[in-house]
Protein backbone atom coordinates (compact mmCIF):
# COMPACT_ATOMS: atom_id res chain seq x y z
CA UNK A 1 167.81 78.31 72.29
CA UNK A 2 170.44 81.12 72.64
CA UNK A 3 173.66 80.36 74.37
CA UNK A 4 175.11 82.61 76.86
CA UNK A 5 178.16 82.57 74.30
CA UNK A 6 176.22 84.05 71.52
CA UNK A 7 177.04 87.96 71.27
CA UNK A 8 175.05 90.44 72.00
CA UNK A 9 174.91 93.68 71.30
CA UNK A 10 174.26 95.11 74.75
CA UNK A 11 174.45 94.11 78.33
CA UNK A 12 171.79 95.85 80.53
CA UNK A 13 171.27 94.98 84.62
CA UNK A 14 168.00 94.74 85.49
CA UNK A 15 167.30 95.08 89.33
CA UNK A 16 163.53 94.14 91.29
CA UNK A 17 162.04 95.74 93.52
CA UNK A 18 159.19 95.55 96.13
CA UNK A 19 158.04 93.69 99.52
CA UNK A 20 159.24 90.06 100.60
CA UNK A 21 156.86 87.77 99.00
CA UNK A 22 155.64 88.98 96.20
CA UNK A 23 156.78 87.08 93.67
CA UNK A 24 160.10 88.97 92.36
CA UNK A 25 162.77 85.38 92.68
CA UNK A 26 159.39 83.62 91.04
CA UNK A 27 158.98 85.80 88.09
CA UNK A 28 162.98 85.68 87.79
CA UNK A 29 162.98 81.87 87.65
CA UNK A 30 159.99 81.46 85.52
CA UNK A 31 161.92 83.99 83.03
CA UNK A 32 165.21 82.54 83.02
CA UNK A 33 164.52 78.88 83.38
CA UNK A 34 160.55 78.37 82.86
CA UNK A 35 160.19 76.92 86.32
CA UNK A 36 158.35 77.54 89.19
CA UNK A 37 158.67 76.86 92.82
CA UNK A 38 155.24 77.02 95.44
CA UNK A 39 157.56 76.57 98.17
CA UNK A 40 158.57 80.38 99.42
CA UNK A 41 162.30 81.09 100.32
CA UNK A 42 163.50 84.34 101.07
CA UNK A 43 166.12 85.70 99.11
CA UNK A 44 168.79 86.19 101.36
CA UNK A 45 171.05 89.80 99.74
CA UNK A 46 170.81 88.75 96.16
CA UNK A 47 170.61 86.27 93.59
CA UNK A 48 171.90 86.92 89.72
CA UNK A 49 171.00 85.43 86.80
CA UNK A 50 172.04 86.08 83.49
CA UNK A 51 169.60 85.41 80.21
CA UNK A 52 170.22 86.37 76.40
CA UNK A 53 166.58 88.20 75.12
CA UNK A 54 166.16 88.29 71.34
CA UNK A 55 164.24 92.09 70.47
CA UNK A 56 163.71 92.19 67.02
CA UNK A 57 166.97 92.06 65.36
CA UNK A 58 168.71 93.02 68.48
CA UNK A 59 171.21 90.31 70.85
CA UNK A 60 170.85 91.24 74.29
CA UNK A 61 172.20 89.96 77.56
CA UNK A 62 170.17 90.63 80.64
CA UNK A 63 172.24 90.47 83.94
CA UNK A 64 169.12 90.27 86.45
CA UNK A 65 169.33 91.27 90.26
CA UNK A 66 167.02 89.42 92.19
CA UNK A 67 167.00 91.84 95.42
CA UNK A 68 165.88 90.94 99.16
CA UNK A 69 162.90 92.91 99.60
CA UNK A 70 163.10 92.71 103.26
CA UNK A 71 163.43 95.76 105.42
CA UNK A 72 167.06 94.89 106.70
CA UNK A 73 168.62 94.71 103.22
CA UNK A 74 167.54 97.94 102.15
CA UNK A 75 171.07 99.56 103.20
CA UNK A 76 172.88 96.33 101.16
CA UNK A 77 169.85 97.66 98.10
CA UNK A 78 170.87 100.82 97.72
CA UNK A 79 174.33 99.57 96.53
CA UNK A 80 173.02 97.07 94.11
CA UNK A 81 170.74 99.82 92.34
CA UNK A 82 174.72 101.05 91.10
CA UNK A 83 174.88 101.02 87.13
CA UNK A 84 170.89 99.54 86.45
CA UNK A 85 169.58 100.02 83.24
CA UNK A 86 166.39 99.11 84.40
CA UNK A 87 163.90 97.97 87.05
CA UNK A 88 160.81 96.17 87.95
CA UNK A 89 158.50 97.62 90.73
CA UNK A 90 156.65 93.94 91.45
CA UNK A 91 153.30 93.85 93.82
CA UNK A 92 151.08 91.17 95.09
CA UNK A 93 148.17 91.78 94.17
CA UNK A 94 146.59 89.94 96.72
CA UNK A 95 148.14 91.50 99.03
CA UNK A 96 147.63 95.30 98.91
CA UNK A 97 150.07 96.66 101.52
CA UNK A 98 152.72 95.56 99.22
CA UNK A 99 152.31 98.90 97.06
CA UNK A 100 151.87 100.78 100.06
CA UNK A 101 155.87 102.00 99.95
CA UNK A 102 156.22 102.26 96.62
CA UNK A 103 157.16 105.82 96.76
CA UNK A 104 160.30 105.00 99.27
CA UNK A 105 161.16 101.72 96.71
CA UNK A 106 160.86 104.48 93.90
CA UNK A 107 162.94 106.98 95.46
CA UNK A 108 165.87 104.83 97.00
CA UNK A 109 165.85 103.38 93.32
CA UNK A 110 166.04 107.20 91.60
CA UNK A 111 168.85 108.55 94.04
CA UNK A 112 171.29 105.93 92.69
CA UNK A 113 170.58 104.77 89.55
CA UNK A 114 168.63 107.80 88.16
CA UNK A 115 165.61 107.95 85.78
CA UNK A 116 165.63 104.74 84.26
CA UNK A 117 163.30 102.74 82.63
CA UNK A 118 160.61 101.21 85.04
CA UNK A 119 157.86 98.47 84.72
CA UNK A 120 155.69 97.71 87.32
CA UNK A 121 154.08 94.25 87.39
CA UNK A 122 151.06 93.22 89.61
CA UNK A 123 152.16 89.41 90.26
CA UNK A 124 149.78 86.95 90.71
CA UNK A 125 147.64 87.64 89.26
CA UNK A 126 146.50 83.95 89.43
CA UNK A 127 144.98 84.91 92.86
CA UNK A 128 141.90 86.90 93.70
CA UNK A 129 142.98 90.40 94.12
CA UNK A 130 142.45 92.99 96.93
CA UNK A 131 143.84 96.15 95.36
CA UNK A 132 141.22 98.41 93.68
CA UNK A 133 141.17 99.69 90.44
CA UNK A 134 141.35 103.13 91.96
CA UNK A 135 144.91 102.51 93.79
CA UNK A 136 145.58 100.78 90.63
CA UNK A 137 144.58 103.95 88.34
CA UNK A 138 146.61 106.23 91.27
CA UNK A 139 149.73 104.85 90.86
CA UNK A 140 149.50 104.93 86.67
CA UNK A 141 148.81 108.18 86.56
CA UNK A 142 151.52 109.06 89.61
CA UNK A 143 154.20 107.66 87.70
CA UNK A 144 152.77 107.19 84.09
CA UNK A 145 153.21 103.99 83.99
CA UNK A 146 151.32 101.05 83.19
CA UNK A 147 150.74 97.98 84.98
CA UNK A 148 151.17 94.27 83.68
CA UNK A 149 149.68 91.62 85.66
CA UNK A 150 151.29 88.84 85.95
CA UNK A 151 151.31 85.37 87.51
CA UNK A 152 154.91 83.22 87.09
CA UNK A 153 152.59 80.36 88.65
CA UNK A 154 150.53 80.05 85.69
CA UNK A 155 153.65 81.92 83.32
CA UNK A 156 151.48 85.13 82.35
CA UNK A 157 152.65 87.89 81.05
CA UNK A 158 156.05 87.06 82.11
CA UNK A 159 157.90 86.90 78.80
CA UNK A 160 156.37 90.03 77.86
CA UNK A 161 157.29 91.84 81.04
CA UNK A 162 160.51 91.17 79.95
CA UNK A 163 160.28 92.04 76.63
CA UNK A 164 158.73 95.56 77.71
CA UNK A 165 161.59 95.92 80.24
CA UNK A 166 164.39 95.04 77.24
CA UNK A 167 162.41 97.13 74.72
CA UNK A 168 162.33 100.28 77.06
CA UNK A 169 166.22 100.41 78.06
CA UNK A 170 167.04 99.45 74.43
CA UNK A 171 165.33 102.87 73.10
CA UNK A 172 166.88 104.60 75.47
CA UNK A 173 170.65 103.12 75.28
CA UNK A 174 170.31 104.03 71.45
CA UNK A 175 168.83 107.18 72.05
CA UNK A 176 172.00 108.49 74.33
CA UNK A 177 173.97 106.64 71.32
CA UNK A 178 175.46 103.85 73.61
CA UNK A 179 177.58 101.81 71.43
CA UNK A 180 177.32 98.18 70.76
CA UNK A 181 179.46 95.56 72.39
CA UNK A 182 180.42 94.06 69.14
């Protein structure tokens, strides 16, 4: 296990995004302390963690923004999007109204932090899903991204996510030649 004194190389902020209750404080908890609570609580502004992520031969510290997705905090959002390396778009997938805005999510995101790296996830995935393949194969091709379903109830995909996410703003800190922290 990697201690948050170890040194890494980089420091990234990673910010979520996306409607109330669709996972985004779950798939942070599972991540940085492989737990999971059923029991829903609304994040109230925002919650950080911190969590060291090994990517090949690369120390990195992830300084996670768990976000209120609620409709009054998007003002209070908009500020925390400041200096993000990257960000997850996160969607129930049971629930399909909860990709319905993802072009004002996408957009409030882009006007302060830019064009950085995105990964959408379509959380749990655990559950029978109501979004088609067609809104599915919309938004991939919108935005050229690609989707990882996920479930931090039965821990799928979520490491990976993670490791995507890392990955991503990794190739493209080295590619503007961002210098180490060491």
């Amino acid at each position: 296990m990697l201690a948050l004194a170890d040194s890494a190389a980089y420091l990234f902020k990673i910010v979520f995004l996306g409607e109330g209750a669709v996972g985004k404080t779950s798939l942070v908890g599972r991540f940085v302390y492989n737990s999971f609570e059923g029991d829903y609580l609304a994040t109230i502004g925002t919650d950080i963690h911190l969590k060291m992520v090994q990517v090949e031969d690369t120390l990195v510290k992830l300084v996670i923004w768990d976000i209120a997705g609620q409709d009054n905090f998007s003002q209070l959002r908009r500020a925390y999007y400041q200096n993000a390396s990257g960000a997850f778009f996160v969607f129930d997938t049971s629930r399909p109204e909860t990709i319905g805005r993802i072009d004002e999510w996408l957009k409030a995101l882009h006007a302060v932090a830019g064009d950085i790296p995105l990964v959408m996830l379509e959380n749990k995935v655990d559950l029978k899903s109501a979004v088609t393949k067609e809104q599915k194969d919309q938004i991939i091709k919108k935005y050229g991204l690609k989707i990882i379903p996920t479930s931090a109830k039965e821990d799928t995909n979520v490491e990976d996510a993670f490791q995507e996410m890392t990955r991503k703003i990794l190739t493209k800190a080295r590619s503007k030649g961002m210098k180490t922290l060491k």
